[in-house]
Structure formats: structure tokens, C-alpha cells
Protein backbone atom coordinates (compact mmCIF):
# COMPACT_ATOMS: atom_id res chain seq x y z
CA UNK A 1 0.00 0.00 0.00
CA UNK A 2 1.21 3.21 -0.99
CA UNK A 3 1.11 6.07 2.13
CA UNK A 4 1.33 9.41 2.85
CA UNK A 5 2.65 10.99 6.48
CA UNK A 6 3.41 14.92 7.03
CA UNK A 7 4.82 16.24 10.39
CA UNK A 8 4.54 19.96 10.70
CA UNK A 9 6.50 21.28 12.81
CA UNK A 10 7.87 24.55 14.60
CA UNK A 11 10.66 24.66 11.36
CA UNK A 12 9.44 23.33 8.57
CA UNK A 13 6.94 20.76 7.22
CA UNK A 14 7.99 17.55 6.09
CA UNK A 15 6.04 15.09 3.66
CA UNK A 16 7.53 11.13 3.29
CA UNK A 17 5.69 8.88 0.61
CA UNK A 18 6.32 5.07 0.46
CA UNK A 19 5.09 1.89 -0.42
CA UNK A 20 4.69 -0.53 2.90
CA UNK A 21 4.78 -3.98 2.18
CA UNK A 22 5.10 -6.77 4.45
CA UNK A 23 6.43 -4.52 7.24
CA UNK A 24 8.86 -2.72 4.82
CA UNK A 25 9.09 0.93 4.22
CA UNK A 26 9.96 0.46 -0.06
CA UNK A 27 10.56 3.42 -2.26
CA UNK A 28 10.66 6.37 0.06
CA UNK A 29 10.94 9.80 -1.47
CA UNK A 30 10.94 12.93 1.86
CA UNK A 31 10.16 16.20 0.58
CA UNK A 32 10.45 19.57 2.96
CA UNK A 33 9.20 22.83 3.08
CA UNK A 34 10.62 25.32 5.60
CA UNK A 35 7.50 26.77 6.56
CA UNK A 36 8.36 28.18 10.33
CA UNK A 37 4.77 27.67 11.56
CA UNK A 38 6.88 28.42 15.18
CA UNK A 39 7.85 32.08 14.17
CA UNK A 40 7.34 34.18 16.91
CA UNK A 41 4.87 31.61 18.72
CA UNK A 42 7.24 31.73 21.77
CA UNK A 43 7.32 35.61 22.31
CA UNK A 44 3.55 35.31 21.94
CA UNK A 45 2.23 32.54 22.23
CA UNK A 46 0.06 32.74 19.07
CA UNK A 47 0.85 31.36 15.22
CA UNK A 48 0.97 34.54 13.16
CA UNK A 49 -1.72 34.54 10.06
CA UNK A 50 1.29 34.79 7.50
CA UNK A 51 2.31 31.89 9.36
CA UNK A 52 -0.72 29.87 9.05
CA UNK A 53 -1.01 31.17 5.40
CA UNK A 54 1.99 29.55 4.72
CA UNK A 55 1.80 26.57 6.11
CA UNK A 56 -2.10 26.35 4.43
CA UNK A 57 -0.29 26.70 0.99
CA UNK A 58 2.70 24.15 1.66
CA UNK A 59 0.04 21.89 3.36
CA UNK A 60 -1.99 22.05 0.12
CA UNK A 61 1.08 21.04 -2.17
CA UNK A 62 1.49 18.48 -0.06
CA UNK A 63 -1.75 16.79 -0.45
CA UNK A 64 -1.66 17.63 -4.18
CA UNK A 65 1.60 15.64 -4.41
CA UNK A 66 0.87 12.83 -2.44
CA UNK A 67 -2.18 12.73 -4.41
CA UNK A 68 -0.28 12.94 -7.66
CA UNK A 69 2.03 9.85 -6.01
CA UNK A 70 -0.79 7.41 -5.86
CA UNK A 71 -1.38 7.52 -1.69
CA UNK A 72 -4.29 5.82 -0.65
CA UNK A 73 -3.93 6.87 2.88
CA UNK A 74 -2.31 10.40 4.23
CA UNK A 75 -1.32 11.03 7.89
CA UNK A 76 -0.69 14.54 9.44
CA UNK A 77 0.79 15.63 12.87
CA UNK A 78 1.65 18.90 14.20
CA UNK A 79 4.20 18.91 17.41
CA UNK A 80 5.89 21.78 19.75
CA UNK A 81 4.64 24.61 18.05
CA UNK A 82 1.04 23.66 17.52
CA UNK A 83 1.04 22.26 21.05
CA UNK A 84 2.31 25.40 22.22
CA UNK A 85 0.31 28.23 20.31
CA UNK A 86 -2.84 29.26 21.69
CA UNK A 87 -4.68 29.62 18.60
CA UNK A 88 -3.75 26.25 17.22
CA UNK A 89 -7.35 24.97 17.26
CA UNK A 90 -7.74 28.13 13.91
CA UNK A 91 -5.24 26.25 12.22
CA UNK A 92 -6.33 22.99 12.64
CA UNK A 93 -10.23 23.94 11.53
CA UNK A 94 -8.56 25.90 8.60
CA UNK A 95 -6.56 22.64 7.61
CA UNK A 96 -9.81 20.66 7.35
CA UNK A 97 -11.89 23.29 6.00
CA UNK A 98 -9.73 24.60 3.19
CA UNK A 99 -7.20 21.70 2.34
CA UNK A 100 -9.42 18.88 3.49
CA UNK A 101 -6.68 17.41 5.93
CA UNK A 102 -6.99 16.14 9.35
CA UNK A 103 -4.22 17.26 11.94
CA UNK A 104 -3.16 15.63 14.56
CA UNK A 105 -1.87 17.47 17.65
CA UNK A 106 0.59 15.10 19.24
CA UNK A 107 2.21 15.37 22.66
CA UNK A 108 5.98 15.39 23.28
CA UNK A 109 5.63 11.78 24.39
CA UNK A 110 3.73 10.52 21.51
CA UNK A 111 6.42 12.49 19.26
CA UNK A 112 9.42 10.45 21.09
CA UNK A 113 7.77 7.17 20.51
CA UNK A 114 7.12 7.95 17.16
CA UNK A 115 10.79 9.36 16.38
CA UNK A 116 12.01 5.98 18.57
CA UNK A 117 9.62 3.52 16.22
CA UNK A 118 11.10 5.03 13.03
CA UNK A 119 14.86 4.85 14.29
CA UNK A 120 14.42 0.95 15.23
CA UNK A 121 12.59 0.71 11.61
CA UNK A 122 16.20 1.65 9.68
CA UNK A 123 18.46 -0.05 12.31
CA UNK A 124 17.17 -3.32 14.75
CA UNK A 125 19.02 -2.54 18.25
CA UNK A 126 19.12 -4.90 20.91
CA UNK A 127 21.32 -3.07 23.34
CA UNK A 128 20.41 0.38 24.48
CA UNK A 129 20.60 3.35 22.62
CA UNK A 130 19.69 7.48 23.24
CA UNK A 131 18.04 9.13 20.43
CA UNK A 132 17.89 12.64 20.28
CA UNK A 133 15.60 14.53 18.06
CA UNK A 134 16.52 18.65 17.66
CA UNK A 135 13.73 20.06 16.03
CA UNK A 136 12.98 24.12 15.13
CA UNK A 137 10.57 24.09 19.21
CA UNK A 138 11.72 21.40 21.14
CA UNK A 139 14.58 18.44 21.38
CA UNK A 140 13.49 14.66 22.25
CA UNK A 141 15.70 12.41 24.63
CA UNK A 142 14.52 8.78 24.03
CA UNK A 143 16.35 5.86 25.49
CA UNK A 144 15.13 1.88 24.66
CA UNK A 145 15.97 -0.79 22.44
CA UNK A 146 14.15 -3.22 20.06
CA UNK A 147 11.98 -3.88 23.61
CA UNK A 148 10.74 -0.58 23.80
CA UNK A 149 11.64 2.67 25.38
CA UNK A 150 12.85 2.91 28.70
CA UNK A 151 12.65 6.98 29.12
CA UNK A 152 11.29 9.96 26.75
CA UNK A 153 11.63 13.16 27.41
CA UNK A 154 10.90 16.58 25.44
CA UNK A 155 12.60 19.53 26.76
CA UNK A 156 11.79 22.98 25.24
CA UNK A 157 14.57 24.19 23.52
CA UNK A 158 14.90 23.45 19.78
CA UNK A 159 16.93 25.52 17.09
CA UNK A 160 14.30 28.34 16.09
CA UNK A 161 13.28 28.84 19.65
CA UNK A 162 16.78 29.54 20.75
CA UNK A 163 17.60 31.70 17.90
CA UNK A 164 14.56 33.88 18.32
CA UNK A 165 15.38 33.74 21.90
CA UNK A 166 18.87 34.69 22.44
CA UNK A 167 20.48 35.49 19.26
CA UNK A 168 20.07 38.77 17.23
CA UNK A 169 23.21 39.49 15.45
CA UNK A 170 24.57 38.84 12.18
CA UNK A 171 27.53 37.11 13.09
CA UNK A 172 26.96 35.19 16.48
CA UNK A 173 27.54 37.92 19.52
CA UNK A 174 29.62 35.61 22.14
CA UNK A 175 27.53 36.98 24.93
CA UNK A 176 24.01 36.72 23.34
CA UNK A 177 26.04 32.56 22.65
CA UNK A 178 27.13 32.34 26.16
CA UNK A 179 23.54 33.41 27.63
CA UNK A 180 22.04 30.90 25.56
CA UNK A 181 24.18 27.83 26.44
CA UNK A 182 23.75 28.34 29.79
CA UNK A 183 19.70 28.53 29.46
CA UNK A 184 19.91 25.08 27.38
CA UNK A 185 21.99 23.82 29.89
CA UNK A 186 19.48 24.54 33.00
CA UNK A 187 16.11 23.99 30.92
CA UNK A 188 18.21 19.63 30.22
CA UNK A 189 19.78 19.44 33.25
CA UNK A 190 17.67 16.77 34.86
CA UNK A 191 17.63 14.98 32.17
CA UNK A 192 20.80 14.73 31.44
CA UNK A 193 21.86 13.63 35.13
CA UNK A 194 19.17 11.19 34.56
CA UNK A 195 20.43 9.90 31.50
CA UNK A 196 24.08 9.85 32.78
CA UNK A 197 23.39 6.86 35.39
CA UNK A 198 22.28 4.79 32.27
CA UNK A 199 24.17 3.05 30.14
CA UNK A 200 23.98 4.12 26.51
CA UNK A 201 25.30 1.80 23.92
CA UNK A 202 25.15 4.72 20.68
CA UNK A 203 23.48 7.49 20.39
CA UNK A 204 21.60 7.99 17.37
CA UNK A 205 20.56 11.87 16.04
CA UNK A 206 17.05 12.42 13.90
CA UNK A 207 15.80 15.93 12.81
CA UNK A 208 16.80 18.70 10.24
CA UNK A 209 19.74 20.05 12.35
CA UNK A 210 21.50 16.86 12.58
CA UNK A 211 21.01 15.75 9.30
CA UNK A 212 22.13 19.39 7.98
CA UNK A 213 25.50 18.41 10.32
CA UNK A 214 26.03 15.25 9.05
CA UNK A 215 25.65 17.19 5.22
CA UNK A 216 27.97 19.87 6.21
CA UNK A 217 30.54 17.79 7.75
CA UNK A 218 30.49 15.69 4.47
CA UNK A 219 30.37 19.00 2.10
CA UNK A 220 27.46 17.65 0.27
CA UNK A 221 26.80 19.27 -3.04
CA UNK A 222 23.68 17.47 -3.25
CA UNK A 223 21.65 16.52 -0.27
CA UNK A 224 21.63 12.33 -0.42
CA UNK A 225 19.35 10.10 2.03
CA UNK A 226 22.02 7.12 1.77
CA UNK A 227 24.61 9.27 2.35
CA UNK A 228 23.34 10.62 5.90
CA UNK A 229 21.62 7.50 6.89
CA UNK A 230 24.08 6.05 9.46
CA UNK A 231 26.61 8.31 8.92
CA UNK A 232 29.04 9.32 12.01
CA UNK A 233 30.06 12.32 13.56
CA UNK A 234 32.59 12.92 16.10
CA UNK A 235 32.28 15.52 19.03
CA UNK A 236 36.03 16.88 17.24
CA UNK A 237 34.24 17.37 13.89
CA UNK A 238 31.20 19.14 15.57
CA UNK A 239 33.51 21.61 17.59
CA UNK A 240 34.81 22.85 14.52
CA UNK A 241 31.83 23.14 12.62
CA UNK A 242 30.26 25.00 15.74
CA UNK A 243 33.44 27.60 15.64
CA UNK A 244 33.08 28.08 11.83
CA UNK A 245 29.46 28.59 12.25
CA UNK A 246 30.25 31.09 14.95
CA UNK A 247 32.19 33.68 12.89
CA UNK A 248 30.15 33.04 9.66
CA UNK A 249 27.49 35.58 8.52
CA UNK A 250 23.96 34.19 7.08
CA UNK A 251 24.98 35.13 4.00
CA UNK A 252 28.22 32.84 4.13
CA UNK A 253 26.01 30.38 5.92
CA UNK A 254 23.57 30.17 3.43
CA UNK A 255 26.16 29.37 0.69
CA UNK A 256 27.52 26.38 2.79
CA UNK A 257 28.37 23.10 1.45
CA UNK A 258 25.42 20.78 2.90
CA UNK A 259 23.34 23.30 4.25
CA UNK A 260 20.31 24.30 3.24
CA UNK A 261 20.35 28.28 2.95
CA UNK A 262 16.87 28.63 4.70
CA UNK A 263 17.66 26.88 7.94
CA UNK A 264 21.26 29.34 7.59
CA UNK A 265 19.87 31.46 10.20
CA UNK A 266 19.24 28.31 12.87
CA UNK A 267 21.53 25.67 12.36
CA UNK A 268 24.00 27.06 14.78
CA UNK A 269 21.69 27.28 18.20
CA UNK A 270 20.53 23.55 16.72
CA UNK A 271 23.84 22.47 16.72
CA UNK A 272 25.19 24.17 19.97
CA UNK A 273 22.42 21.87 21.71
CA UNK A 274 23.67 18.89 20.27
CA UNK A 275 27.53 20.13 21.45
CA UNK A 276 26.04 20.41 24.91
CA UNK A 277 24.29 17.05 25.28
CA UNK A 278 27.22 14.87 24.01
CA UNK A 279 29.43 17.45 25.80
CA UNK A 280 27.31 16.86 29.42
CA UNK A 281 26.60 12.89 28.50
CA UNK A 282 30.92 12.44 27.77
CA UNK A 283 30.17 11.12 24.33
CA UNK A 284 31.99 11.41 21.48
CA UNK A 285 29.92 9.95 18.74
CA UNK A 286 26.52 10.31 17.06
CA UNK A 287 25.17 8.06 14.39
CA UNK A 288 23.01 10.18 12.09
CA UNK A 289 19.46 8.27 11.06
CA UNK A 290 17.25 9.24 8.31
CA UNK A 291 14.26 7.01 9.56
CA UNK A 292 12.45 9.67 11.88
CA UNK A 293 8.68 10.50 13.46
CA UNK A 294 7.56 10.06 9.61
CA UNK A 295 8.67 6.60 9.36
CA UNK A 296 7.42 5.76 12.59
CA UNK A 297 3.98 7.63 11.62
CA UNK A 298 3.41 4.74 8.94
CA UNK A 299 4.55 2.01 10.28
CA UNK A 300 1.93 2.81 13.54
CA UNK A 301 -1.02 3.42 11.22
CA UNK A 302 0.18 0.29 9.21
CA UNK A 303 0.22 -1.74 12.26
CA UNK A 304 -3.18 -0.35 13.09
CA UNK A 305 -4.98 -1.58 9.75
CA UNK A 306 -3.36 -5.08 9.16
């Protein structure tokens, strides 16, 4: 059966078609759309209308495309920003009325296990492992194996939230950097003391900022799924990227090898978090997966209809 699964979130909006056959994900094709539904919902706490005109139009192409793909079934969840707006409810009602698409409102939990399902569904792990999924509102801590998950956790700091929050120059001001370490620091703390009495066999990365990494640190010219899925980075590698990204300005961002020039403006509070978790967890490798909450989306609703 061929299906359909979008995940809108604080950042962008994300669309994954495949066939799913026999418990296979075959033929996947991701498409994204940097949307920012998120913008400004965290000074506010309300999506803007040019926000939810945006996402309305990207939403539509969307459905036209998986359409156009031959889906027989389409999924849609929203995450931190629609759970945090007030006026998320509009949005939703606006979805169904004027694209004809149901969204689903998930919690952080739900978002975890979903992220967690699609990780196991590119790589079978027996032993423990820690993903951690940096998105554009909020970053997921979820440790299990092929058994199931042990611990999930979503802690409010993602790579738009932080930028809006704490950085507002050009080129990164050290003090406006400094100020917003320290507040990602606090806001994971328990977490990660949590998380350091465990034992964590690898620790896997999901989400547009570590994928963008994994891009960058391979100076991809064109971005390649098979090239990121279970690619490695070393805390070394990210330290250097971090400094370059540091004394960059968006427009030498946005020409970047690997990076995408409209997440330019974020990529360096995304990948600062990620510095600070392996930093605070002492470990000096990530394995980058490009199974995510989309994968895990269809094999859940797959599950549900056999």
C-alpha cells in the first residue's frame, strides 16, 4: 500500500511517501518545506496569520503531491509549536476546511515514541541506545531498544526557539552565545543527570539540524538520504563546525556546502544543543538516522490496519 505521512513542525513541514509492504518501508521519497509555523509563537504565544497562510499553501502542495504519487492513505501531525500556540485549534479547523486534511496534535511523548519507532525501523538494536531529536521548538531524549523505550523526554529548547530567543546578530555575539548555552543547559539538566546513570550503547541523532551536520561535515553538493543515513560524527568534527558557524554571517552560511540556505539562520543554536548534550553525556559519537517521526507515523497506522 502506498502512504502518505506529514509532520509539521515549529521549522518546517515535512512530507515522506512510500510503499509498505510486508512490514517494509519500499521506495521512500521525503520532501520539505521550511515553513516556520513556530515564528514568533514563543514571544507570543500565538501562530501569526502569514504563518498559518503559509503553512495552508505548503500543506496544500502536499496533499496535491501525495495525491499525484498514488497515496491511498495520508497522515498529518503537528508537534511543539502547535502544542504550544494558543490559537492552534484556527489552524487545525482551517486545515480541514480549506485543504481537506486532518491534523493531529501530538504530545511530546507521543512524538518520542514515534521518532524511537522510526529509528528501530532503519536499524534493529538490541542493546540500548539514546536518540535525540533537535527540532525548530523542542529536542526529544529517548532511550530503549528493540523492547521498547525505557525513558522519553521533550525539553523545550529546539533551534528556532533559541535563535529567536537569544540570538540577534549577524555574526553570532559571544555573549548573546554564552547566555544561551547556559539557558539550554538549565532547561536539560535533569535529564541529562538522569540519562548519565544509564548506560547508553550509541546514540543515534534524527531531525533537520542533525542531518544538515552530518551534510555539512560531508560537504554535500547534493543533499543524499544514503549518504546521511548512518553516517558518524565525532564531538572533534562538531567543535569545529560550531566555531566556523560562529564567525560566519547568514549570507556565508547560506552558501555552505550541505546546508540548506533557509535553515542558515538556525543551524547554529541547533547544533550548539547537540555540542552540549554529548558534551554533558561524555560522548563522542553520534550516528546520524534518516528514519524519523515520519517513518514511525506509517509504520503505527500500518500496524493499526493489518
Amino acid at each position: 500500500m502506498r502512504m502518505g505521512a506529514i509532520d509539521i513542525g515549529t521549522n518546517s513541514m515535512r512530507l515522506l511517501i512510500c510503499d509498505y509492504i510486508d512490514g517494509e518501508l519500499l521506495n521512500r521519497k521525503k520532501f520539505v518545506s521550511t515553513t516556520r509555523i513556530g515564528k514568533g509563537v514563543d514571544e507570543n504565544g500565538f501562530i501569526r496569520e502569514d504563518a498559518i497562510k503559509r503553512n495552508l499553501d505548503a500543506l496544500k502542495e502536499f496533499y496535491d503531491l501525495s495525491k499525484d504519487e498514488g497515496c491511498e492513505e495520508l497522515y498529518c501531525i503537528g508537534t511543539s509549536a502547535l502544542r504550544d500556540s494558543k490559537n492552534s485549534d484556527d489552524f487545525i479547523k482551517r486545515a480541514k476546511l480549506e485543504v481537506g486534511i486532518d491534523v493531529d496534535v501530538i504530545s511530546g511523548d507521543d512524538e518520542s515514541n514515534l521518532g524511537f519507532l522510526g529509528v528501530l525501523k532503519g536499524a534493529n538494536e538490541s542493546k540500548d541506545i539514546l536518540v535525540v531529536d533537535i527540532g525548530g521548538g523542542s529536542t526529544e531524549f529517548i532511550l530503549g531498544n528493540s523492547e521498547g523505550i525505557k525513558f522519553a523526554k521533550s525539553e523545550n529548547v529546539g533551534a528556532l526557539r533559541m535563535t529567536e530567543k537569544f540570538l540577534t546578530t549577524d555574526i553570532v555575539d559571544d555573549y548573546e552565545f554564552d547566555m544561551m548555552s547556559e539557558f539550554i543547559e538549565r532547561e536539560i539538566k535533569d535529564t541529562i543527570n538522569y540519562l548519565k546513570e544509564r548506560e547508553i550503547n550509541k546514540l543515534v541523532g534524527i531531525g533537520g539540524t542533525i542531518t544538515s551536520l552530518s551534510a555539512i561535515n560531508q560537504e554535500l553538493e547534493v543533499y543524499s538520504m544514503e549518504k546521511i543515513h548512518g553516517s558518524e560524527i565525532n564531538i572533534d568534527e562538531i567543535e569545529k563546525i560550531l566555531q566556523n558557524l560562529k564567525k560566519m554571517t547568514l549570507n556565508d552560511k547560506k552558501t555552505l556546502k550541505g546546508l540548506q540556505s533557509k535553515r542558515a539562520d538556525i543551524i547554529t543554536a541547533g547544533v550548539k544543543i547537540l555540542h552540549i548534550i554529548m558534551k554533558k553525556l561524555e560522548l563522542s559519537d553520534i550516528v546520524v538516522s534518516e528514519y524519523d517521526n515520519l517513518e514511525g507515523l506509517i509504520c503505527l497506522k500500518a500496524k493499526k490496519m493489518s
